[in-house]
C-alpha atoms as a PDB file:
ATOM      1  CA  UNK A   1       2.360  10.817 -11.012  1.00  0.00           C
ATOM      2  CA  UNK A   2       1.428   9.757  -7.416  1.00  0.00           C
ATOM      3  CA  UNK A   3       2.672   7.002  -5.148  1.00  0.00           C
ATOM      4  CA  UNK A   4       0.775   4.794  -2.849  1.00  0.00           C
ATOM      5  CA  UNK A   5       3.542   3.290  -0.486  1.00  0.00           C
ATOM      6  CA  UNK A   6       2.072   0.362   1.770  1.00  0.00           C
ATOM      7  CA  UNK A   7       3.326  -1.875   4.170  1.00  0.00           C
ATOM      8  CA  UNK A   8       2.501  -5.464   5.136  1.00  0.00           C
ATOM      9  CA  UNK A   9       4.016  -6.076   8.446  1.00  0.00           C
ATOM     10  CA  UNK A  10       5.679  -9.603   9.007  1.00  0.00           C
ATOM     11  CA  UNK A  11       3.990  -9.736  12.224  1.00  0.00           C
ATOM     12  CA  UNK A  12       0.256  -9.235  11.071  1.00  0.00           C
ATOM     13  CA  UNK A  13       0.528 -12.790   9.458  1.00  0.00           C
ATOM     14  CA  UNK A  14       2.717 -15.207   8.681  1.00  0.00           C
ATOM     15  CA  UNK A  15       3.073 -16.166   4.692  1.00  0.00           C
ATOM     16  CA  UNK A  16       0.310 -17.789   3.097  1.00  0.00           C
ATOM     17  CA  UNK A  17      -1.708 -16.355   5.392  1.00  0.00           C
ATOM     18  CA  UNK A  18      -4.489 -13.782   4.273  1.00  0.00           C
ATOM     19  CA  UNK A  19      -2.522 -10.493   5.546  1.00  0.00           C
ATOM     20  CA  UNK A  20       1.083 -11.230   4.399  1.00  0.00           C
ATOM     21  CA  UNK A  21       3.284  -9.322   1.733  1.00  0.00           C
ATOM     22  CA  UNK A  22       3.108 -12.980  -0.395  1.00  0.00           C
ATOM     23  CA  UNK A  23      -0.660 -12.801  -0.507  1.00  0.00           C
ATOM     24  CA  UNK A  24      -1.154  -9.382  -1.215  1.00  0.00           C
ATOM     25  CA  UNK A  25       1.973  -9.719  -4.254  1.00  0.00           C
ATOM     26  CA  UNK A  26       0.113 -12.630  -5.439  1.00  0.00           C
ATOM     27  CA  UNK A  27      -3.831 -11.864  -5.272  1.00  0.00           C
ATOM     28  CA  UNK A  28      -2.809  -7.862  -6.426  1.00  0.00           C
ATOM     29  CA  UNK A  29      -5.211  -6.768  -3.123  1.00  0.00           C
ATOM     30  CA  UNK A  30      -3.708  -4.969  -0.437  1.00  0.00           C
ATOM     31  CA  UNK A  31      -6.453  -4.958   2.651  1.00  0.00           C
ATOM     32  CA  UNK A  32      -8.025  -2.634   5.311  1.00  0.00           C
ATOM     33  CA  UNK A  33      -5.207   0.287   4.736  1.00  0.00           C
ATOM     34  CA  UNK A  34      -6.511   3.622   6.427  1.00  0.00           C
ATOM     35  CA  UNK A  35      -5.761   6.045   4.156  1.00  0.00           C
ATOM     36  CA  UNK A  36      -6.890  10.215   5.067  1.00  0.00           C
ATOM     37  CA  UNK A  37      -9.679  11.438   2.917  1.00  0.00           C
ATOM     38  CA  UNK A  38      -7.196  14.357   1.865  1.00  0.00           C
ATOM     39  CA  UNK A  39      -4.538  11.282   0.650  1.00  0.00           C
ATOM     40  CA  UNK A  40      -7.867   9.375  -1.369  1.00  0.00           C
ATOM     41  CA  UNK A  41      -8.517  12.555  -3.017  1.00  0.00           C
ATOM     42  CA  UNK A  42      -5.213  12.584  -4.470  1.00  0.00           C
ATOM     43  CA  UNK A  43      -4.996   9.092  -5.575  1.00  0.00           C
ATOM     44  CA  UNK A  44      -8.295   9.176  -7.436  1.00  0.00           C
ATOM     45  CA  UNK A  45      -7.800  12.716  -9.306  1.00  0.00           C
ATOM     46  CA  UNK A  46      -7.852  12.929 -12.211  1.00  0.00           C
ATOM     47  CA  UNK A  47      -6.811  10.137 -14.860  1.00  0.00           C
ATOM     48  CA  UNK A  48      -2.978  10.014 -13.933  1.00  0.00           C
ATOM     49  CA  UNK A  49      -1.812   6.476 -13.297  1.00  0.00           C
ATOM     50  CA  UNK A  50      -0.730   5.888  -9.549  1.00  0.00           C
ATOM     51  CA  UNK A  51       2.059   3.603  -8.649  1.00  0.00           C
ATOM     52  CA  UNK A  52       1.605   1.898  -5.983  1.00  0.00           C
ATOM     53  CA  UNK A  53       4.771  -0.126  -3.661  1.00  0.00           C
ATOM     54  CA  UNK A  54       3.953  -2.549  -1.709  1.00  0.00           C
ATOM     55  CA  UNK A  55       6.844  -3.036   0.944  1.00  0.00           C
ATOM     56  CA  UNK A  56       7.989  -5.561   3.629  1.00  0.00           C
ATOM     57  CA  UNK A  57      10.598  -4.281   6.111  1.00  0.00           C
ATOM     58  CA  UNK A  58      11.490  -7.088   8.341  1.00  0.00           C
ATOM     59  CA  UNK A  59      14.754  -9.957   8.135  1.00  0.00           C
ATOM     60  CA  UNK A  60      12.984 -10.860   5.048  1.00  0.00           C
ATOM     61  CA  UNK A  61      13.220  -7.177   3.113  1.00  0.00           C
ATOM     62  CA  UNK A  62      11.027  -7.472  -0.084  1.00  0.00           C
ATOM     63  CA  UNK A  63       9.624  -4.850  -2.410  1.00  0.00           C
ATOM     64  CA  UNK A  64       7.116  -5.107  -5.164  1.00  0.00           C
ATOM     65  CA  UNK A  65       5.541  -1.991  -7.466  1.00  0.00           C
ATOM     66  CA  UNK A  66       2.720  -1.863  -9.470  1.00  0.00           C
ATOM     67  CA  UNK A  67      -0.518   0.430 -10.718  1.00  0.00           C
ATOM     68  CA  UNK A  68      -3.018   1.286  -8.567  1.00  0.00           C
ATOM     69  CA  UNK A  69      -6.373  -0.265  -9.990  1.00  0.00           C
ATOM     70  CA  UNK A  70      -8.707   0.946  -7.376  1.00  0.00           C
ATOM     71  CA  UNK A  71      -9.459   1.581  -3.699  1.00  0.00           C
ATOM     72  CA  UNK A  72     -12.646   0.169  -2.145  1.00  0.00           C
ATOM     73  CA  UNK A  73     -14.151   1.169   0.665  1.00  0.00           C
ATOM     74  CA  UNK A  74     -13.829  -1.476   3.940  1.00  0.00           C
ATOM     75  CA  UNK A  75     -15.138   0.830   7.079  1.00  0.00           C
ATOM     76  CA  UNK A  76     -13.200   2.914   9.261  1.00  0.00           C
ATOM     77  CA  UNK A  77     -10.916   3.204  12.397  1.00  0.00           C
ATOM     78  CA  UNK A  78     -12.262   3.750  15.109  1.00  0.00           C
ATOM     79  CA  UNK A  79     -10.598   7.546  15.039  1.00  0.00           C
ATOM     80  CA  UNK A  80     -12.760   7.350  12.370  1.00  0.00           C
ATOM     81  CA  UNK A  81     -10.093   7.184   9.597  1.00  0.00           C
ATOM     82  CA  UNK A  82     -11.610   5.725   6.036  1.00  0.00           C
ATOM     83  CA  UNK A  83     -10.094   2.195   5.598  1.00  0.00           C
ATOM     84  CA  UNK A  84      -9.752   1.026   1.830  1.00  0.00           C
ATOM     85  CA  UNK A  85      -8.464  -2.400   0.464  1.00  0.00           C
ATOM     86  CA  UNK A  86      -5.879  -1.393  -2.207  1.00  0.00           C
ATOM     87  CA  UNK A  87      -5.895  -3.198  -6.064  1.00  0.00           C
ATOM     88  CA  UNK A  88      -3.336  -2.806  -7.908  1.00  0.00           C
ATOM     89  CA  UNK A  89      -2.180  -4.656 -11.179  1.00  0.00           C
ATOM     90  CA  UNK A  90       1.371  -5.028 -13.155  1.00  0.00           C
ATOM     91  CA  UNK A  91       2.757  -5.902  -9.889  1.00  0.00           C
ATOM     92  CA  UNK A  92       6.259  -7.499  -9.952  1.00  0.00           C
ATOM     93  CA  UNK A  93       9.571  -7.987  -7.266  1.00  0.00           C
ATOM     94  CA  UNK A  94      12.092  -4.951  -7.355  1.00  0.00           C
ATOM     95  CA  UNK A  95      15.085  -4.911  -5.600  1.00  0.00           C
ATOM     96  CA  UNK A  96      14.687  -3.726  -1.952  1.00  0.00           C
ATOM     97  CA  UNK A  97      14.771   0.198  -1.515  1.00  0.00           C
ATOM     98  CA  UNK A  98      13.416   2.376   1.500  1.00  0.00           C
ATOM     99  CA  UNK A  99      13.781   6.094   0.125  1.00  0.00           C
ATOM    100  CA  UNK A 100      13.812   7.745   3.930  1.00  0.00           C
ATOM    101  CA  UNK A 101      12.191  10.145   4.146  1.00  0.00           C
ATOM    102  CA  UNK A 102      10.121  10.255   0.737  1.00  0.00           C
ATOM    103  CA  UNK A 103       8.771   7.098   1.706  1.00  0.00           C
ATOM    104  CA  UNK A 104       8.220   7.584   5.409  1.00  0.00           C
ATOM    105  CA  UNK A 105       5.456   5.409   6.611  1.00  0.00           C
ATOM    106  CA  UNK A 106       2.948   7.318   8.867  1.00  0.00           C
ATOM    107  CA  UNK A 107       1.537   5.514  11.777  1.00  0.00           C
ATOM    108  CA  UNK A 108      -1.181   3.081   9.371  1.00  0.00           C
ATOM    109  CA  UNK A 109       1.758   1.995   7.350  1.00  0.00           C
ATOM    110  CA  UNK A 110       1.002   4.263   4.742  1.00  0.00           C
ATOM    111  CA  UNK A 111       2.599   6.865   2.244  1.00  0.00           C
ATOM    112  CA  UNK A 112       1.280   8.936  -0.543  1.00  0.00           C
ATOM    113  CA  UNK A 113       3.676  10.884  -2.282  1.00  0.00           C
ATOM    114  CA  UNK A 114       3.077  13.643  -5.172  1.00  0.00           C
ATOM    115  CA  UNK A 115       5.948  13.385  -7.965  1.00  0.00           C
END
């Protein structure tokens, strides 16, 4: 089984707001993550289920896991990167972990690790 780790950063929004950890717990839709093509191809092979975790690592430390539903296409960086917004279902609050360094976020605030 594979694991999507991704980050919503307290500063890109505050909560309520469109890009927070709240919304994305709530609406199960994680937006505009780049992701490497080599990373996508993982996540979509085959029909093993992918977990996905869903972190927030400020004052306010919060967690969430879930199943990845699907990623959809939304553009690229401009180093040309594929951007995807992340669904994922099932979702509910865990207590706070960071597993350094299996979850190491890379510099997009993302993490895909093979189990």
């Amino acid at each position: 089984m594979a694991t999507l780790v991704i980050h919503a950063p307290y500063w890109k929004a505050k909560p309520g707001q469109p890009y927070s950890w709240e919304t994305y717990f709530r609406t199960g839709i994680g937006r505009g993550y780049a992701i490497s093509r080599k990373d996508v191809d993982k996540l979509r092979s085959g029909s093993k289920v992918v977990k996905v975790v869903l972190l927030r690592n400020d004052y306010k430390q919060r967690r969430a896991e879930g199943v990845l539903v699907d990623l959809k296409d939304a553009g690229k960086t401009p180093q040309g990167v594929g951007r995807y917004d992340v669904y994922f279902s099932n979702q509910k609050e865990v207590s706070y972990i960071y597993n350094l360094p299996k979850e190491k976020l890379n510099l997009y605030g993302v993490a895909v690790i093979d189990d």
